[in-house]
PDB file of N, CA and C in Angstrom:
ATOM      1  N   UNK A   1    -111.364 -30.464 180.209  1.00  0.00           N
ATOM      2  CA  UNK A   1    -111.199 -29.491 179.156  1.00  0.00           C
ATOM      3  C   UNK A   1    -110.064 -28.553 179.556  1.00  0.00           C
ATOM      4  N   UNK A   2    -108.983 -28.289 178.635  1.00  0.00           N
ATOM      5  CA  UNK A   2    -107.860 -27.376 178.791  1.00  0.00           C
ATOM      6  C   UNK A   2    -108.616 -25.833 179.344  1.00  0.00           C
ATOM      7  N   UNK A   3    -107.659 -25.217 180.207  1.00  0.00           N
ATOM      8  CA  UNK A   3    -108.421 -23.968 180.908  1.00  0.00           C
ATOM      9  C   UNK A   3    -108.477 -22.767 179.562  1.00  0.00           C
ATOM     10  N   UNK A   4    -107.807 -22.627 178.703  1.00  0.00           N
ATOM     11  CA  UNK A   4    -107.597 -21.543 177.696  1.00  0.00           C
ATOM     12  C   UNK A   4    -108.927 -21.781 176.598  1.00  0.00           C
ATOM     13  N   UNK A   5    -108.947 -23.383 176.391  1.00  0.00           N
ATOM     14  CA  UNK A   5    -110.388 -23.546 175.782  1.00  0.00           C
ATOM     15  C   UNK A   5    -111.705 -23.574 176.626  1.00  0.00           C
ATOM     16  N   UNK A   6    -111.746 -23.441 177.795  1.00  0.00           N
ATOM     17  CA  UNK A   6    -112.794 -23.104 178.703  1.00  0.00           C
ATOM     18  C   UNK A   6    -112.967 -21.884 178.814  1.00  0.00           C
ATOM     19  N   UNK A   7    -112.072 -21.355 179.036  1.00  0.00           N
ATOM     20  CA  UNK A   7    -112.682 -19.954 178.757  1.00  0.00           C
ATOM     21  C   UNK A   7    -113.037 -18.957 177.682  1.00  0.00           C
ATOM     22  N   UNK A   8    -112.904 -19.571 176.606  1.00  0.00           N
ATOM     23  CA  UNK A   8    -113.244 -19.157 175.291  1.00  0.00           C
ATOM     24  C   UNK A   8    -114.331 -19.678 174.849  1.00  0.00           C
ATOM     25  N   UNK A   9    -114.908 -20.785 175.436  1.00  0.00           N
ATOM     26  CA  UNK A   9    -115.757 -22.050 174.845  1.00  0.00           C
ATOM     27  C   UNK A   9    -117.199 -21.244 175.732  1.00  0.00           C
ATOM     28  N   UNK A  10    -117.106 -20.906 177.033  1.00  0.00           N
ATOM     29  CA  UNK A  10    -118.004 -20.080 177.920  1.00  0.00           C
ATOM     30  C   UNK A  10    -118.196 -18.265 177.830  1.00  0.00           C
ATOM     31  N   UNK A  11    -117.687 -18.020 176.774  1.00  0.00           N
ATOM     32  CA  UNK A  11    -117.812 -16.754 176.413  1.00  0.00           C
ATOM     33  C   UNK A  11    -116.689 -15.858 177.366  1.00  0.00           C
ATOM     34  N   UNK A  12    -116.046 -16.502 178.119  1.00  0.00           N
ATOM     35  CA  UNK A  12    -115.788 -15.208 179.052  1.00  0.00           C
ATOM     36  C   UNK A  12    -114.443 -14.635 178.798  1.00  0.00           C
ATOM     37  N   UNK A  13    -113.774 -15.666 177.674  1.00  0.00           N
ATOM     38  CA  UNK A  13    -112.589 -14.137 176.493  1.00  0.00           C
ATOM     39  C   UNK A  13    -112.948 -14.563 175.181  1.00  0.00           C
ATOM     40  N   UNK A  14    -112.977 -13.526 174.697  1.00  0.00           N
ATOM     41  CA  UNK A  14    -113.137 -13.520 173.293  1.00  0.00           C
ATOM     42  C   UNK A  14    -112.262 -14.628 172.817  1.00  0.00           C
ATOM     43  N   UNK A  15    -110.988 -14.232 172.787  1.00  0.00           N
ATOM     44  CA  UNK A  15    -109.995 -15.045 171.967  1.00  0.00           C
ATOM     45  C   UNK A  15    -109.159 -16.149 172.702  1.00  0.00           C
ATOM     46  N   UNK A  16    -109.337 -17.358 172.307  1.00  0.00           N
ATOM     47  CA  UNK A  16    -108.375 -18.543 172.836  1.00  0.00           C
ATOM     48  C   UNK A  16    -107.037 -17.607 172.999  1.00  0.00           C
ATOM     49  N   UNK A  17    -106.101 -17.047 172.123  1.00  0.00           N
ATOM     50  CA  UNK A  17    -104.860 -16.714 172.463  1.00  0.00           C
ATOM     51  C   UNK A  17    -104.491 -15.520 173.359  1.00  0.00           C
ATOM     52  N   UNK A  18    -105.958 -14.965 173.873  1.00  0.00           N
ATOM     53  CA  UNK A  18    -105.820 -13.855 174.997  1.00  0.00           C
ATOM     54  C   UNK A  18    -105.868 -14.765 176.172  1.00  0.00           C
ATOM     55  N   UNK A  19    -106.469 -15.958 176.548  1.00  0.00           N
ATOM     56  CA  UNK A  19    -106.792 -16.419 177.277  1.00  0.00           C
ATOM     57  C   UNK A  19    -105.384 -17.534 177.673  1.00  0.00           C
ATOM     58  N   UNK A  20    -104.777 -18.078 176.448  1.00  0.00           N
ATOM     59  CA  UNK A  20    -103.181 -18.265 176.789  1.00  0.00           C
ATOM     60  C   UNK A  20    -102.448 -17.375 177.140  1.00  0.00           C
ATOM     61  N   UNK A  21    -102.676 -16.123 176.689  1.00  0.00           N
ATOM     62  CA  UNK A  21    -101.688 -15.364 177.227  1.00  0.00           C
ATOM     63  C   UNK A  21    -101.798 -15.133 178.436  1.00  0.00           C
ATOM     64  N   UNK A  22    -102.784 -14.701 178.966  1.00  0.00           N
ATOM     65  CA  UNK A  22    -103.028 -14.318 180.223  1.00  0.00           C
ATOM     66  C   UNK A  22    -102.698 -15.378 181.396  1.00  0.00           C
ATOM     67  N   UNK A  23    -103.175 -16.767 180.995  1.00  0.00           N
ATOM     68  CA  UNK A  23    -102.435 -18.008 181.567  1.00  0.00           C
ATOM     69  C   UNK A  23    -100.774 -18.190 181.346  1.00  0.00           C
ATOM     70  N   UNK A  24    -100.044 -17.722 180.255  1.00  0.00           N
ATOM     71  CA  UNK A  24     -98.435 -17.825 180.332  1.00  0.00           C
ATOM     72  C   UNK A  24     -97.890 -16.969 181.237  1.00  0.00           C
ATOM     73  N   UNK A  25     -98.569 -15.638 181.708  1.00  0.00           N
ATOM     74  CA  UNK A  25     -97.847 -14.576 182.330  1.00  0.00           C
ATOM     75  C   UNK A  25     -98.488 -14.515 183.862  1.00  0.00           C
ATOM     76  N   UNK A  26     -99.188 -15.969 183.516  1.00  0.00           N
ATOM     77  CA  UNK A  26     -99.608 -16.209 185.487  1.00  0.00           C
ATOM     78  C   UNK A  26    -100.493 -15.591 186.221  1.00  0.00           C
ATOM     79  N   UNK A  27    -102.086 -14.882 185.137  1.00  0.00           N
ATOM     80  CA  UNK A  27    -102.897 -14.248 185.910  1.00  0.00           C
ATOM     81  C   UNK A  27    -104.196 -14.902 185.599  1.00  0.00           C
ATOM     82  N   UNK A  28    -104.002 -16.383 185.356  1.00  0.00           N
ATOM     83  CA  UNK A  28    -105.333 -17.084 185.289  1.00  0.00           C
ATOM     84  C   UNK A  28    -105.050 -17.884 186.777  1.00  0.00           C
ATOM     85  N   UNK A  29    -105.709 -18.183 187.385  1.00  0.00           N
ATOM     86  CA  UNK A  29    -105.871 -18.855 188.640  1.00  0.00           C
ATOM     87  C   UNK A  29    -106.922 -19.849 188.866  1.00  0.00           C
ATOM     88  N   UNK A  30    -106.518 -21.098 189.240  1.00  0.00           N
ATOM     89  CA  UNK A  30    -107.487 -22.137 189.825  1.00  0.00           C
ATOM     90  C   UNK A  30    -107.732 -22.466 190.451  1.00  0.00           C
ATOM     91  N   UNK A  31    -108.352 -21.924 191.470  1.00  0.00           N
ATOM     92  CA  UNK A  31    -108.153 -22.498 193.015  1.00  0.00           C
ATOM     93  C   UNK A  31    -107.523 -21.782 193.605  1.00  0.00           C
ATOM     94  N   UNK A  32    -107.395 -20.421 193.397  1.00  0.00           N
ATOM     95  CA  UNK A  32    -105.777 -19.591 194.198  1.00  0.00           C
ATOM     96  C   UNK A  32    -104.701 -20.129 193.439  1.00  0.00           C
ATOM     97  N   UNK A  33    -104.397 -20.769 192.948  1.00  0.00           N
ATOM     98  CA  UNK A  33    -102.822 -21.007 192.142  1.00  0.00           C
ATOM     99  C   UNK A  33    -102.911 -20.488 190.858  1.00  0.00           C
ATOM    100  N   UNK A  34    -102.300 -20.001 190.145  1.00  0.00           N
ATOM    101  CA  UNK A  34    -101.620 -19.684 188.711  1.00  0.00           C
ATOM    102  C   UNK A  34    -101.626 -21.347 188.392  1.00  0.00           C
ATOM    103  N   UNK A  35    -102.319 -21.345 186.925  1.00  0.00           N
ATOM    104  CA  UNK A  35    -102.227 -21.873 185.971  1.00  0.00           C
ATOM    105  C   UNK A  35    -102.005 -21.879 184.740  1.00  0.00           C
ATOM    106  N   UNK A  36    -101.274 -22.859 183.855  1.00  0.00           N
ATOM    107  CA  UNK A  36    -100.773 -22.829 182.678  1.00  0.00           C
ATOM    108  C   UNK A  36    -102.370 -23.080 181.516  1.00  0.00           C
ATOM    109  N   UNK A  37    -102.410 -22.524 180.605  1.00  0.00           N
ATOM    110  CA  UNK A  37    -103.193 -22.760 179.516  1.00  0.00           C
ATOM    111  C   UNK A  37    -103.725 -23.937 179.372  1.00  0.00           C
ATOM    112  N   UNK A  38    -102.842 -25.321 179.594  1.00  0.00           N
ATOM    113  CA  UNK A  38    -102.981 -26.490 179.449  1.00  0.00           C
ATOM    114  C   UNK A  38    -103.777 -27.107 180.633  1.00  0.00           C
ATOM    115  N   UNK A  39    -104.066 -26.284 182.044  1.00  0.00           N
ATOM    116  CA  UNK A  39    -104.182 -27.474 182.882  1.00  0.00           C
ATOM    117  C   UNK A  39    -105.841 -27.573 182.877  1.00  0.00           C
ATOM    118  N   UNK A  40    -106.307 -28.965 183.367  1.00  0.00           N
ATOM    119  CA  UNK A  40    -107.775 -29.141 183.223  1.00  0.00           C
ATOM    120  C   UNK A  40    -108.819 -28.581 184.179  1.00  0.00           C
ATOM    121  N   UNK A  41    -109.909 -27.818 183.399  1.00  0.00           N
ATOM    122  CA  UNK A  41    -110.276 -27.800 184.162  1.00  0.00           C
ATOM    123  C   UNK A  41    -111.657 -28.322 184.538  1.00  0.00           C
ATOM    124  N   UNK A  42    -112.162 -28.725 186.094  1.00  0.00           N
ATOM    125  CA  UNK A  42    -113.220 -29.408 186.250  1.00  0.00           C
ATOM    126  C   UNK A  42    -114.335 -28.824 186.929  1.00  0.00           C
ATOM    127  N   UNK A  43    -115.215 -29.224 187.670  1.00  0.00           N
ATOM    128  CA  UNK A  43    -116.549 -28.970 187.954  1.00  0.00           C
ATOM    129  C   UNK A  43    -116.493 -28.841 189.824  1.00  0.00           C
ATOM    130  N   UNK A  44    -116.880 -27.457 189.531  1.00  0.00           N
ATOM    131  CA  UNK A  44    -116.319 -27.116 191.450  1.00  0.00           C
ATOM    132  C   UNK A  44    -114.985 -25.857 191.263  1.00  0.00           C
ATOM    133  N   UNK A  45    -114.088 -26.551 189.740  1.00  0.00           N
ATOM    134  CA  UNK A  45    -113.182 -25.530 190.226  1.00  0.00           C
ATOM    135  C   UNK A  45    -113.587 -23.756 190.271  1.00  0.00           C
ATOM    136  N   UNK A  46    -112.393 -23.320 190.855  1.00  0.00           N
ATOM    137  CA  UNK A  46    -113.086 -21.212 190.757  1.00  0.00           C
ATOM    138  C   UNK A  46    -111.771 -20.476 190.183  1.00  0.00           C
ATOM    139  N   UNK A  47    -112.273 -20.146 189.214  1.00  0.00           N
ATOM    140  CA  UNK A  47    -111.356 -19.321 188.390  1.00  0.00           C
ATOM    141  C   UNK A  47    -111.170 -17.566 189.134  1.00  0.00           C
ATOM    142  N   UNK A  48    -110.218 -17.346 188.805  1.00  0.00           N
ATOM    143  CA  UNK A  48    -110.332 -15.670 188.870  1.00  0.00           C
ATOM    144  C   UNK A  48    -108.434 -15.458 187.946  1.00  0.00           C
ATOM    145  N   UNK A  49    -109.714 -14.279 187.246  1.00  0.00           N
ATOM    146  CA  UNK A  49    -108.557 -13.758 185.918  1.00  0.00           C
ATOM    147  C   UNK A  49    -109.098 -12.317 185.766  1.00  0.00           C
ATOM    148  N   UNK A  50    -108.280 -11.134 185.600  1.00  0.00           N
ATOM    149  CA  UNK A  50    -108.659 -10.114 185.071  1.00  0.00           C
ATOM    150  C   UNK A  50    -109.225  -9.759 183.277  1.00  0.00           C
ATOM    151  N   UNK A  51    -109.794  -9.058 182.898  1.00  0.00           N
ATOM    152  CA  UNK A  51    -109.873  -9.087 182.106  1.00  0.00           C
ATOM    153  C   UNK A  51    -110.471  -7.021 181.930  1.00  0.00           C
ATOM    154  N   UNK A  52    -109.657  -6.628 181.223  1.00  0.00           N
ATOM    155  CA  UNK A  52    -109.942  -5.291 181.073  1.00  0.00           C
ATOM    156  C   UNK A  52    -110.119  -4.444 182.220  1.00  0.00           C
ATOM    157  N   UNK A  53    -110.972  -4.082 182.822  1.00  0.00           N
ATOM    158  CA  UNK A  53    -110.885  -2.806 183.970  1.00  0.00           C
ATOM    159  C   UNK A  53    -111.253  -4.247 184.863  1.00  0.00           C
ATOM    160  N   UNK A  54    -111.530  -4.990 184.913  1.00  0.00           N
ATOM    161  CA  UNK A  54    -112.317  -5.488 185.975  1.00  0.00           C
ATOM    162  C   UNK A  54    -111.720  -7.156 186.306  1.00  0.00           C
ATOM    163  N   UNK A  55    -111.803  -7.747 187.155  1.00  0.00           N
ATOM    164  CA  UNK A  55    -111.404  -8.730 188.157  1.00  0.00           C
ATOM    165  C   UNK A  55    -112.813  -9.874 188.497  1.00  0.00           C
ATOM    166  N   UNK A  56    -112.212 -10.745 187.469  1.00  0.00           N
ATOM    167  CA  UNK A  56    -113.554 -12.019 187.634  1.00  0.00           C
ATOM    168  C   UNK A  56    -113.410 -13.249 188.665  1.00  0.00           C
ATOM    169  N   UNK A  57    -114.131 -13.691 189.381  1.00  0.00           N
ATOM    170  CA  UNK A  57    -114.092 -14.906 189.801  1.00  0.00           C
ATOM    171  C   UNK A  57    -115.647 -15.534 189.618  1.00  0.00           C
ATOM    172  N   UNK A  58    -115.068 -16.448 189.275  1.00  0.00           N
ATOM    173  CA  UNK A  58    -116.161 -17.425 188.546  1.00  0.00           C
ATOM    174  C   UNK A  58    -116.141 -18.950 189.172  1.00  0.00           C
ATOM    175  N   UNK A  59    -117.497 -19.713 189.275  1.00  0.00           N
ATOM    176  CA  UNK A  59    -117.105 -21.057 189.417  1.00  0.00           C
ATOM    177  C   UNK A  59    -117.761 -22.275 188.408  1.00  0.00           C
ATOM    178  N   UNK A  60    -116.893 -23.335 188.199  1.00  0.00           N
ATOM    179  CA  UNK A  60    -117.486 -23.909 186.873  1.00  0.00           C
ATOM    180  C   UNK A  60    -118.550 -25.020 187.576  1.00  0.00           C
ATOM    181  N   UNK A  61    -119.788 -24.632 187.056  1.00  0.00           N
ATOM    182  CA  UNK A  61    -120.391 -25.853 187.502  1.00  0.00           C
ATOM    183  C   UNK A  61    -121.063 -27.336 186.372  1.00  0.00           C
ATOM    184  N   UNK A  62    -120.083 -27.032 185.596  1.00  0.00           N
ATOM    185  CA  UNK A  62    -120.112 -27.901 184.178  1.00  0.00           C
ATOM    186  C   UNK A  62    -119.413 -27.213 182.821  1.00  0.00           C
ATOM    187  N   UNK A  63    -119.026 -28.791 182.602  1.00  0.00           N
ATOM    188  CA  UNK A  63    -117.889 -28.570 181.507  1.00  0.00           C
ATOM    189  C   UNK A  63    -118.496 -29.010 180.401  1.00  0.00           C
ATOM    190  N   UNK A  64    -118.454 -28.150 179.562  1.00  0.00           N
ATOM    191  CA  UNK A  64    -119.396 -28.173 178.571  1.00  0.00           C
ATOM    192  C   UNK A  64    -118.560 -29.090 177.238  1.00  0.00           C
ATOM    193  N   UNK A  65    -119.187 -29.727 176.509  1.00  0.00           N
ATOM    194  CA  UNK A  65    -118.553 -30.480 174.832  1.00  0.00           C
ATOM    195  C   UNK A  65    -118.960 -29.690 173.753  1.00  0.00           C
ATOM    196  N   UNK A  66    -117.868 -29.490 173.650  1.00  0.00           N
ATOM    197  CA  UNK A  66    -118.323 -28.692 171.908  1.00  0.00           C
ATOM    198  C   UNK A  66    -118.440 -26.807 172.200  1.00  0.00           C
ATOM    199  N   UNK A  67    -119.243 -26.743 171.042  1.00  0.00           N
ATOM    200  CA  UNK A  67    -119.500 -25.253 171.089  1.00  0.00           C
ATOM    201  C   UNK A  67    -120.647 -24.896 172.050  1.00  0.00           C
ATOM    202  N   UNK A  68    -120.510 -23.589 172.311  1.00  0.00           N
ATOM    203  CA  UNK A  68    -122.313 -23.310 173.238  1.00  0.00           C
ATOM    204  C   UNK A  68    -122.391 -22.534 172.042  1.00  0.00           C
ATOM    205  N   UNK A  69    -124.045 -22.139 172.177  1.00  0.00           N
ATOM    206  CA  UNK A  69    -124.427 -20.884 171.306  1.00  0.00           C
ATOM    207  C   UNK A  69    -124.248 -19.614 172.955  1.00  0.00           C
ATOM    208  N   UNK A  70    -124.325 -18.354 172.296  1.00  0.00           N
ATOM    209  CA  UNK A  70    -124.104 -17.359 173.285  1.00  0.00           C
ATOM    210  C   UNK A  70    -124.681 -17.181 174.698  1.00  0.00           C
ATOM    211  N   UNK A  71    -125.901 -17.458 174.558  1.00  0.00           N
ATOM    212  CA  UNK A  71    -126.674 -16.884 175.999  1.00  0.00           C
ATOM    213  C   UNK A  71    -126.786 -18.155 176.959  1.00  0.00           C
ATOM    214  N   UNK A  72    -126.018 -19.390 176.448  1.00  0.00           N
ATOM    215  CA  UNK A  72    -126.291 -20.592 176.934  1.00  0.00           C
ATOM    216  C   UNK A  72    -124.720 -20.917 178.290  1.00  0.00           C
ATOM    217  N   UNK A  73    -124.467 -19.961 178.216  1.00  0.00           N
ATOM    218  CA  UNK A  73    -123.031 -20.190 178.690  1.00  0.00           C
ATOM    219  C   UNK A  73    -123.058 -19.938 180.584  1.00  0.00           C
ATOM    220  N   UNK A  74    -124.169 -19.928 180.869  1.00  0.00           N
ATOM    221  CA  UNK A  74    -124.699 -19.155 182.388  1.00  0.00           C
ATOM    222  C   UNK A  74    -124.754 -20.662 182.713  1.00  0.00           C
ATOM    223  N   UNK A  75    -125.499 -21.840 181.848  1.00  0.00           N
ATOM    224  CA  UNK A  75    -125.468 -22.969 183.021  1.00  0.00           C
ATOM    225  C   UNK A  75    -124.515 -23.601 183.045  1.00  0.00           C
ATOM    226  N   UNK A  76    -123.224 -23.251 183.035  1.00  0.00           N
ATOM    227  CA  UNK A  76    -121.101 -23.862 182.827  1.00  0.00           C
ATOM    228  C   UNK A  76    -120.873 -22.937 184.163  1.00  0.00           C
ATOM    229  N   UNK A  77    -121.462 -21.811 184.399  1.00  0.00           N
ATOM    230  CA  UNK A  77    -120.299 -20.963 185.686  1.00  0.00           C
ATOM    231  C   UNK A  77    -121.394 -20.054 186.799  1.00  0.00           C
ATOM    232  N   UNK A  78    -120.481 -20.064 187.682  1.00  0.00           N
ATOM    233  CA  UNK A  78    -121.535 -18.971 188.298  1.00  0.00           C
ATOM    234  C   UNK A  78    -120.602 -17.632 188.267  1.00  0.00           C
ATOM    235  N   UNK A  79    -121.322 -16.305 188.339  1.00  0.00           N
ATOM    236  CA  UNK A  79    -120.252 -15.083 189.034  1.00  0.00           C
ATOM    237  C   UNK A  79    -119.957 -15.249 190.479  1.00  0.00           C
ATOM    238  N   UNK A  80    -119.374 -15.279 191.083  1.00  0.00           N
ATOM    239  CA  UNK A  80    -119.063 -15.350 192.644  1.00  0.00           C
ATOM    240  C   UNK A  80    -118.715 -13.934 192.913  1.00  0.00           C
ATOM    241  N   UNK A  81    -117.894 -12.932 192.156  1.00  0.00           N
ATOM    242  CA  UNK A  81    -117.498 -12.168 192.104  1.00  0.00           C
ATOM    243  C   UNK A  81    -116.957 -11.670 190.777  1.00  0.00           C
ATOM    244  N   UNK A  82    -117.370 -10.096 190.894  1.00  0.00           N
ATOM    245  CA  UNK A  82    -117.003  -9.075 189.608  1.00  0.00           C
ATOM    246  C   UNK A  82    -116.283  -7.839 189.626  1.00  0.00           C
ATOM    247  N   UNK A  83    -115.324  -7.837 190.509  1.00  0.00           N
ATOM    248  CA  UNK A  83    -114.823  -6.289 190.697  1.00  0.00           C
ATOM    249  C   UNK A  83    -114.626  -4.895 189.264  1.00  0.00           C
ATOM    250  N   UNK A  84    -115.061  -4.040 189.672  1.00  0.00           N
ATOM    251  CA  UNK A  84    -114.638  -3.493 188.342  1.00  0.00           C
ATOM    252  C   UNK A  84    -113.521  -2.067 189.130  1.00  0.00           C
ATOM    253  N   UNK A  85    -113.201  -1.858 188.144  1.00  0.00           N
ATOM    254  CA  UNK A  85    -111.792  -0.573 188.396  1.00  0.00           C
ATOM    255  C   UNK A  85    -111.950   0.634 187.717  1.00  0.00           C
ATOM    256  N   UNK A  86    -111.866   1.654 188.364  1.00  0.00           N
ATOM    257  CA  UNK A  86    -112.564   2.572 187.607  1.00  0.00           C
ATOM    258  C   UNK A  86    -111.216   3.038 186.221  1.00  0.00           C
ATOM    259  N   UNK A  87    -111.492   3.668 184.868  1.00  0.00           N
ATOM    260  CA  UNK A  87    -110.802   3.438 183.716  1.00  0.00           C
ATOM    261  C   UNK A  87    -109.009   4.621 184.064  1.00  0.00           C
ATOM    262  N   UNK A  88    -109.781   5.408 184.939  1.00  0.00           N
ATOM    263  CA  UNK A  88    -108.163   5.957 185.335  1.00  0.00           C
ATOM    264  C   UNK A  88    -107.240   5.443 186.065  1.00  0.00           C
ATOM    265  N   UNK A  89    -107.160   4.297 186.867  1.00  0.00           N
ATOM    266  CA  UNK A  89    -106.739   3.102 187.754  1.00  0.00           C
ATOM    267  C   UNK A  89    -106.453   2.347 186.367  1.00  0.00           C
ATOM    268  N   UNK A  90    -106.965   1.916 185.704  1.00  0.00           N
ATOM    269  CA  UNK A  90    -106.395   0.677 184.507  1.00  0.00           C
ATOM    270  C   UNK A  90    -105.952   1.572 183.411  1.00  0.00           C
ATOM    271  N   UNK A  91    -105.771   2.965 183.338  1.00  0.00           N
ATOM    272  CA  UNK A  91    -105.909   3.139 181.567  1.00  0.00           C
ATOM    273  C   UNK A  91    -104.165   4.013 182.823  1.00  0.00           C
ATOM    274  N   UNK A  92    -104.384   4.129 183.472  1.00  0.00           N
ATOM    275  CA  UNK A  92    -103.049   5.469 183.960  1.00  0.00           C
ATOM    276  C   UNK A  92    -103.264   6.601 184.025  1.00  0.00           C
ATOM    277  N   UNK A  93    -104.444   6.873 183.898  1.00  0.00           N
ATOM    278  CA  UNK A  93    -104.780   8.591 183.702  1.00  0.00           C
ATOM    279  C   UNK A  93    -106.051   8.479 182.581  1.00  0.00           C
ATOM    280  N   UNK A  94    -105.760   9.835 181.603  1.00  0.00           N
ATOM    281  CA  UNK A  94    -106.962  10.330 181.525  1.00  0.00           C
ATOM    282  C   UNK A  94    -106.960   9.280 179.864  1.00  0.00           C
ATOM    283  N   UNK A  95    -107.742   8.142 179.729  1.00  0.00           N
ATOM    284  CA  UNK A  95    -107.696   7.277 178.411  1.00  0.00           C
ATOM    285  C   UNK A  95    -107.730   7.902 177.010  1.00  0.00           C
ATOM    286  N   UNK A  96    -107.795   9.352 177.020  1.00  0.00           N
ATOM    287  CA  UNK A  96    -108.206   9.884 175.572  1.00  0.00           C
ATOM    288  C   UNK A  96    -106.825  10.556 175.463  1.00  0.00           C
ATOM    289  N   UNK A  97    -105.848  11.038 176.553  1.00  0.00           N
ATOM    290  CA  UNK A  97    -105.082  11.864 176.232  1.00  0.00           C
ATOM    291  C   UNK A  97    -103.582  11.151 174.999  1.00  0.00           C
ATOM    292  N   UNK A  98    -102.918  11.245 174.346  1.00  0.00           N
ATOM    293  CA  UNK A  98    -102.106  11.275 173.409  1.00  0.00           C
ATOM    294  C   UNK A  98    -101.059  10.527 174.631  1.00  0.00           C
ATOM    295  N   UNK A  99    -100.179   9.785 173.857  1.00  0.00           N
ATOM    296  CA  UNK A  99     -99.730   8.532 174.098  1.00  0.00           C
ATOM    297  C   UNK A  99     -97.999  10.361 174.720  1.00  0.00           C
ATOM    298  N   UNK A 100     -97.707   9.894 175.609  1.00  0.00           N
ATOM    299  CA  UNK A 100     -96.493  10.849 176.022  1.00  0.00           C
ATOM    300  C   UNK A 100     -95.119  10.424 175.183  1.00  0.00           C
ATOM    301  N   UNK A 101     -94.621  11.237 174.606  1.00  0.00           N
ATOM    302  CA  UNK A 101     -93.538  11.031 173.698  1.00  0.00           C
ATOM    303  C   UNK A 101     -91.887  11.076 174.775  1.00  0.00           C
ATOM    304  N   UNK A 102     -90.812  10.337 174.344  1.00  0.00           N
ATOM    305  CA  UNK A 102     -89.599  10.462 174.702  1.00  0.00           C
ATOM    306  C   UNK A 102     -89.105  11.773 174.379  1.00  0.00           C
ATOM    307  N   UNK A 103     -88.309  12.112 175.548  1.00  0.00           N
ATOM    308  CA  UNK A 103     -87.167  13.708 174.852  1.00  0.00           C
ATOM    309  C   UNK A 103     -86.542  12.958 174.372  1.00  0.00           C
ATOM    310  N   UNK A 104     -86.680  13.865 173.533  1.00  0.00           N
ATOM    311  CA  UNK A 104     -84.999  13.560 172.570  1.00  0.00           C
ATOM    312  C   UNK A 104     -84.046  15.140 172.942  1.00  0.00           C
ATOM    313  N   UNK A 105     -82.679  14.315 172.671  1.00  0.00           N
ATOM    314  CA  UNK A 105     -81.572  15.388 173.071  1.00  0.00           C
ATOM    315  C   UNK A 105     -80.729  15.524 171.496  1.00  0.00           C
ATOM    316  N   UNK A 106     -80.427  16.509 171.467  1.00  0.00           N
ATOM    317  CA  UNK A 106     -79.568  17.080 170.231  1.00  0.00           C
ATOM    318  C   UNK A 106     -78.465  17.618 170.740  1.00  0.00           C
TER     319      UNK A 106
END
């Protein structure tokens, strides 16, 4: 099964095209290597990809056909690891404050 539809198919990104993206810009990993969207993945392999504040590694212990329903997606992976980051480390500061504007010169 392609890695971008594995991880969409197991709940663990919402969206197939977050899960390419994150594989085009080289922060999906298989085994320790960067992988492309396309490459397969199998049973044994260990993923680790960020996703929002936090840092997953996962291992697949079955590749599932078709759709799962939601809560069924625990017997495809294990957590091995879950780092999380606290939101001022991922957001840059304080997440509510107003986006900082450019000077402008006259």
């Amino acid at each position: 099964m392609r890695l971008d539809l594995f991880l969409r198919t197991t709940h663990l990104l919402k969206r197939r095209e977050l899960a390419k993206e994150l594989c085009d810009e080289g922060m999906v990993r298989i085994n320790g290597l960067p992988r492309k969207a396309s490459a397969e993945v199998s049973v044994g392999d260990e993923l680790d990809f960020p996703i929002y504040n936090r840092l997953l590694k996962v291992r697949v212990l079955d590749v599932p056909q078709g759709n799962l329903p939601k809560g069924s997606q625990w017997s495809f992976i294990e957590i091995l690891e879950d780092k999380r980051f606290p939101a001022e480390e991922y957001f840059g500061g304080d997440p509510l404050a107003p986006p900082q504007k450019s000077p402008t010169f006259h």
